[in-house]
C-alpha atoms as a PDB file:
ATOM      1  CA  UNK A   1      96.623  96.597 127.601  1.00  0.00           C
ATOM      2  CA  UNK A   2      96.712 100.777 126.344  1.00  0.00           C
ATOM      3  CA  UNK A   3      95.624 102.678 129.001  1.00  0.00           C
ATOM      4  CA  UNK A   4      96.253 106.170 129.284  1.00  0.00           C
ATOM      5  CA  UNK A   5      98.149 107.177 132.958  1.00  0.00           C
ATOM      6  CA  UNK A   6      99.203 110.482 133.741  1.00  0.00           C
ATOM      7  CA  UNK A   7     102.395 110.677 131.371  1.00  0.00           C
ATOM      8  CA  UNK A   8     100.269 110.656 128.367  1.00  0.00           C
ATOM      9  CA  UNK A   9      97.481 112.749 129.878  1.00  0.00           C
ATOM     10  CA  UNK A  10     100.340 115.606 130.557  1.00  0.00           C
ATOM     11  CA  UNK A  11     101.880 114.948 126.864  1.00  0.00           C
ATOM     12  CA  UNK A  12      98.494 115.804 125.633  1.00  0.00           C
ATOM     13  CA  UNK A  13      97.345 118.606 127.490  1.00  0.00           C
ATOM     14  CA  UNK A  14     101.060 120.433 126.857  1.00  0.00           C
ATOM     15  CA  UNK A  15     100.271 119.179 123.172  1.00  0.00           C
ATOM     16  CA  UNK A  16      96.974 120.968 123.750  1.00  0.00           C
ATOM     17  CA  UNK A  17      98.659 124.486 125.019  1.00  0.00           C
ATOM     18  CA  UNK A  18     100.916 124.496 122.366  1.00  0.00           C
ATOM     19  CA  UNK A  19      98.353 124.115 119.670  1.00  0.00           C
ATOM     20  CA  UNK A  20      95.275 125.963 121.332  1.00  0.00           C
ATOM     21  CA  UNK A  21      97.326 128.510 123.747  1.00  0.00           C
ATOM     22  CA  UNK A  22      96.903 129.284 127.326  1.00  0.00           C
ATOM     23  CA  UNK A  23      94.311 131.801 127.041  1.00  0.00           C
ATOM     24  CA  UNK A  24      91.816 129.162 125.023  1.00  0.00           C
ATOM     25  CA  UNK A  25      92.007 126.275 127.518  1.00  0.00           C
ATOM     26  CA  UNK A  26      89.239 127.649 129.896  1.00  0.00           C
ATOM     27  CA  UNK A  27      86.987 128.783 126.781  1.00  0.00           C
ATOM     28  CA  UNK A  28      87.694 125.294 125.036  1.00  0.00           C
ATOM     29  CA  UNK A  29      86.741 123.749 128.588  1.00  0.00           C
ATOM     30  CA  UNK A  30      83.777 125.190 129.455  1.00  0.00           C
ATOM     31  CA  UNK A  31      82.047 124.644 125.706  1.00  0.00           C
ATOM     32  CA  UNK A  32      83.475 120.907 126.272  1.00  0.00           C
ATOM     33  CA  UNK A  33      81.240 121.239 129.557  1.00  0.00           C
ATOM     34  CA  UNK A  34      78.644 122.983 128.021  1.00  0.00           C
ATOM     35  CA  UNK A  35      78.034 120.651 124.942  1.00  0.00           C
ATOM     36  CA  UNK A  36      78.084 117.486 127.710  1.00  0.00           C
ATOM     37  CA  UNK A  37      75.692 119.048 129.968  1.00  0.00           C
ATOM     38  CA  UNK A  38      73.426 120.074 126.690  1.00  0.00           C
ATOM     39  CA  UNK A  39      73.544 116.371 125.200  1.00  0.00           C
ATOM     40  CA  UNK A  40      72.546 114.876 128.619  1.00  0.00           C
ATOM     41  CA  UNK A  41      69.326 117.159 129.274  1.00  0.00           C
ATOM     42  CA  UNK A  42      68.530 116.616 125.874  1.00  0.00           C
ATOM     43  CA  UNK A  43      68.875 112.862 126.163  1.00  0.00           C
ATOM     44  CA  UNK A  44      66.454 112.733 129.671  1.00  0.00           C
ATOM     45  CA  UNK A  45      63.997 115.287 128.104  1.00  0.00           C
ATOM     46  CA  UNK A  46      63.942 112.319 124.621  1.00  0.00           C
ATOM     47  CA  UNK A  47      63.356 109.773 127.320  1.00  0.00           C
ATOM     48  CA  UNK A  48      60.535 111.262 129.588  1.00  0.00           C
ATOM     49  CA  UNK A  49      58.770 111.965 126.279  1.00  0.00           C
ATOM     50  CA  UNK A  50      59.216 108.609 125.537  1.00  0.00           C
ATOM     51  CA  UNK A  51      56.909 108.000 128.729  1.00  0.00           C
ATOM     52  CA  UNK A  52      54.885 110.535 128.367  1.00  0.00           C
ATOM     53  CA  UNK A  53      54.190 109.183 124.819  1.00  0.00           C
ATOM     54  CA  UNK A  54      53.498 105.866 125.927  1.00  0.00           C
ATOM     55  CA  UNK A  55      51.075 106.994 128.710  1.00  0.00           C
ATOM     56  CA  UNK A  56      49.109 109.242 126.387  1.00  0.00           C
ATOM     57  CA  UNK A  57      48.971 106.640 124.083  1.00  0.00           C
ATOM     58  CA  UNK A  58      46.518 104.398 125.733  1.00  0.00           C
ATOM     59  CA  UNK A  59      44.600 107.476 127.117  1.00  0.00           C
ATOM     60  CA  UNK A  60      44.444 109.335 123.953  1.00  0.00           C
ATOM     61  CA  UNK A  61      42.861 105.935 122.180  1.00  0.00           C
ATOM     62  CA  UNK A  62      40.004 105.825 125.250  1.00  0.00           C
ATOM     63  CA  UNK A  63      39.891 109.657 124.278  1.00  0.00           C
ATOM     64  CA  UNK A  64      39.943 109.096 120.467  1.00  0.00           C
ATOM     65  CA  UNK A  65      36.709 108.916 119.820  1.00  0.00           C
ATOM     66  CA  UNK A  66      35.063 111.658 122.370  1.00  0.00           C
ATOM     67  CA  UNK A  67      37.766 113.521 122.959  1.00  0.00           C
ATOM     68  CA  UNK A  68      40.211 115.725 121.031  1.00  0.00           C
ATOM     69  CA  UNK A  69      39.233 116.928 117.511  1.00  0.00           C
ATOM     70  CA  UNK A  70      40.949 118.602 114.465  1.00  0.00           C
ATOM     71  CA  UNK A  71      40.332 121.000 112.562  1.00  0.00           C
ATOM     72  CA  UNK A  72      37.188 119.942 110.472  1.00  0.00           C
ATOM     73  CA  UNK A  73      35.489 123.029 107.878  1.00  0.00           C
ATOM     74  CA  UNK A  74      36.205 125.897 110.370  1.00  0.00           C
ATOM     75  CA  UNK A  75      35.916 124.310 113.582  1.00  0.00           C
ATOM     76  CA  UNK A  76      37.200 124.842 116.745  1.00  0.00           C
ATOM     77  CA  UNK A  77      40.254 122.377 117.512  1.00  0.00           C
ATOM     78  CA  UNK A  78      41.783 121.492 120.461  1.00  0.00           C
ATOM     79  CA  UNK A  79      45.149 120.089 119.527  1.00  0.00           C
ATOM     80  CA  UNK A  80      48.251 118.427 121.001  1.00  0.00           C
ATOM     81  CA  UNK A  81      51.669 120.520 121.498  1.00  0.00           C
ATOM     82  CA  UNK A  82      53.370 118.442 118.773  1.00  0.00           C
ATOM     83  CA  UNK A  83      50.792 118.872 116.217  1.00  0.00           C
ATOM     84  CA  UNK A  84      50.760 122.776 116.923  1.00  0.00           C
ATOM     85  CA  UNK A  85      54.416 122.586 116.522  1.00  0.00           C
ATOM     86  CA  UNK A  86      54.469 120.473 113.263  1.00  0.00           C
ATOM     87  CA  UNK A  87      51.543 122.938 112.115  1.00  0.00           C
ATOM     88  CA  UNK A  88      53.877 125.932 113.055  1.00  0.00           C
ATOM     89  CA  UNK A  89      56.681 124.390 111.126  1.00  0.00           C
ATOM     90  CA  UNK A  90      54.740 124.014 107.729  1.00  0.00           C
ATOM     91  CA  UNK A  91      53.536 127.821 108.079  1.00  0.00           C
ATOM     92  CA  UNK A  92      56.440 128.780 108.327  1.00  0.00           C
ATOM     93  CA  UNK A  93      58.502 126.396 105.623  1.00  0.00           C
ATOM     94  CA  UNK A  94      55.574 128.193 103.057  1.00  0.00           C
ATOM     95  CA  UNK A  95      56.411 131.065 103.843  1.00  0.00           C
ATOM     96  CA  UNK A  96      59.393 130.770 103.534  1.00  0.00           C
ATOM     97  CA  UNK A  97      58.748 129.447 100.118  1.00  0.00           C
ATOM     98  CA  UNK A  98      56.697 131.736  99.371  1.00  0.00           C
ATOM     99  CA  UNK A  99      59.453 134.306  99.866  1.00  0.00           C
ATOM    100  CA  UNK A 100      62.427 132.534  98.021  1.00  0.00           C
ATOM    101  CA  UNK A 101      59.848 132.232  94.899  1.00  0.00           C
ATOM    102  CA  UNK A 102      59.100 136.017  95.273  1.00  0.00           C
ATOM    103  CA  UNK A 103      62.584 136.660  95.106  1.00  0.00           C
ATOM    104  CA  UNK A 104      63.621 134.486  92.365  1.00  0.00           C
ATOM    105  CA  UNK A 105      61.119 135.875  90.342  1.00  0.00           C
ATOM    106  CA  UNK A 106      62.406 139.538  91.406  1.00  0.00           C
ATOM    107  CA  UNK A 107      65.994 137.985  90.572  1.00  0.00           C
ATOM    108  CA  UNK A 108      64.786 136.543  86.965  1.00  0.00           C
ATOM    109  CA  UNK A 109      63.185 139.871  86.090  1.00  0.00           C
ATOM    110  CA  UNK A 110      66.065 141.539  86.531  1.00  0.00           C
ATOM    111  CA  UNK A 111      68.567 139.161  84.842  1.00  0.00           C
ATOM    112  CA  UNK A 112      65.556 139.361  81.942  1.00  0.00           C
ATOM    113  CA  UNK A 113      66.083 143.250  81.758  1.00  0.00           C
ATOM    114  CA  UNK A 114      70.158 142.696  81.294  1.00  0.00           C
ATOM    115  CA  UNK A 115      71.256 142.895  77.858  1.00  0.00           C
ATOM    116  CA  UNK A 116      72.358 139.529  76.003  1.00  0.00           C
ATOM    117  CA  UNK A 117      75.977 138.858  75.526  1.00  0.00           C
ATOM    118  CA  UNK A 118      76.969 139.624  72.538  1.00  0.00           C
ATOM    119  CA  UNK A 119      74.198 141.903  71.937  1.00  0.00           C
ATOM    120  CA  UNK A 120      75.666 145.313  72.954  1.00  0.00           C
ATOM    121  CA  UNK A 121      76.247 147.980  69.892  1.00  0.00           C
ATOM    122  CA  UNK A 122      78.364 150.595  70.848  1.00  0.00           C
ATOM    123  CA  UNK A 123      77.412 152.787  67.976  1.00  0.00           C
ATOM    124  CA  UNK A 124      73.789 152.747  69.567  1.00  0.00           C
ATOM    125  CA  UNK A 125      75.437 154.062  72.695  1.00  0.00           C
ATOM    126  CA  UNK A 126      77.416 156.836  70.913  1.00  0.00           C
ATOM    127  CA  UNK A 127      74.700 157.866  68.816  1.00  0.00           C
ATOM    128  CA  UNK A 128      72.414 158.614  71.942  1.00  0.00           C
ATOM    129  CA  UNK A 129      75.349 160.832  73.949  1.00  0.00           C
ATOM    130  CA  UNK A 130      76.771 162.402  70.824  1.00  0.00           C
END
């Protein structure tokens, strides 16, 4: 059986000091903390949306029909958080888009306006100073 006792535990933590330092234990610590605490509210926020999913599921299929609508030729919408969020997302993915075309095309024009190599006559250049 490998179990790790307190021998090894000590062999790794002066391991630990002599790699990190003293002065980065308590910052390496509390991120280690940090990151745990993160992943565990994240994991009991996935799973009571997992319920809350399931229990607007059967309401929102009694509701289908009478209830929520989209966006139909200008109307007024009522829609759910997620949809306003996925909406959200593809406004802003487009513009973003829209903004990385603009500036490759800003980008090409100038690389356009560059002289060729190869293509550069120096007696053009004197001619024009001298």
């Amino acid at each position: 059986m490998m179990g790790i006792g307190f021998p090894e535990l000590m062999i790794i933590l002066v391991i630990i000091m002599i790699i990190f330092g003293a002065g980065k234990l308590p910052e390496i610590g509390s991120a280690f903390g940090k990151s745990i605490k993160n992943f565990k509210s994240s994991m009991k926020e996935a799973q009571e949306g997992e319920e809350v999913a399931e229990g607007e599921g059967a309401e929102a299929s009694a509701e289908g029909e009478a209830g929520e609508t989209k966006q139909v030729e200008g109307q007024e919408q009522e829609l759910s958080d997620e949809e306003k969020e996925r909406l959200a997302r593809e406004k802003a993915q487009a513009e973003g888009e829209a903004k990385d075309r603009a500036m490759k095309d800003k980008a090409d024009a100038f690389t356009a306006s560059l002289p060729r190599k190869g293509s550069y006559d120096f007696s053009k250049d004197t001619e024009k100073n001298g």
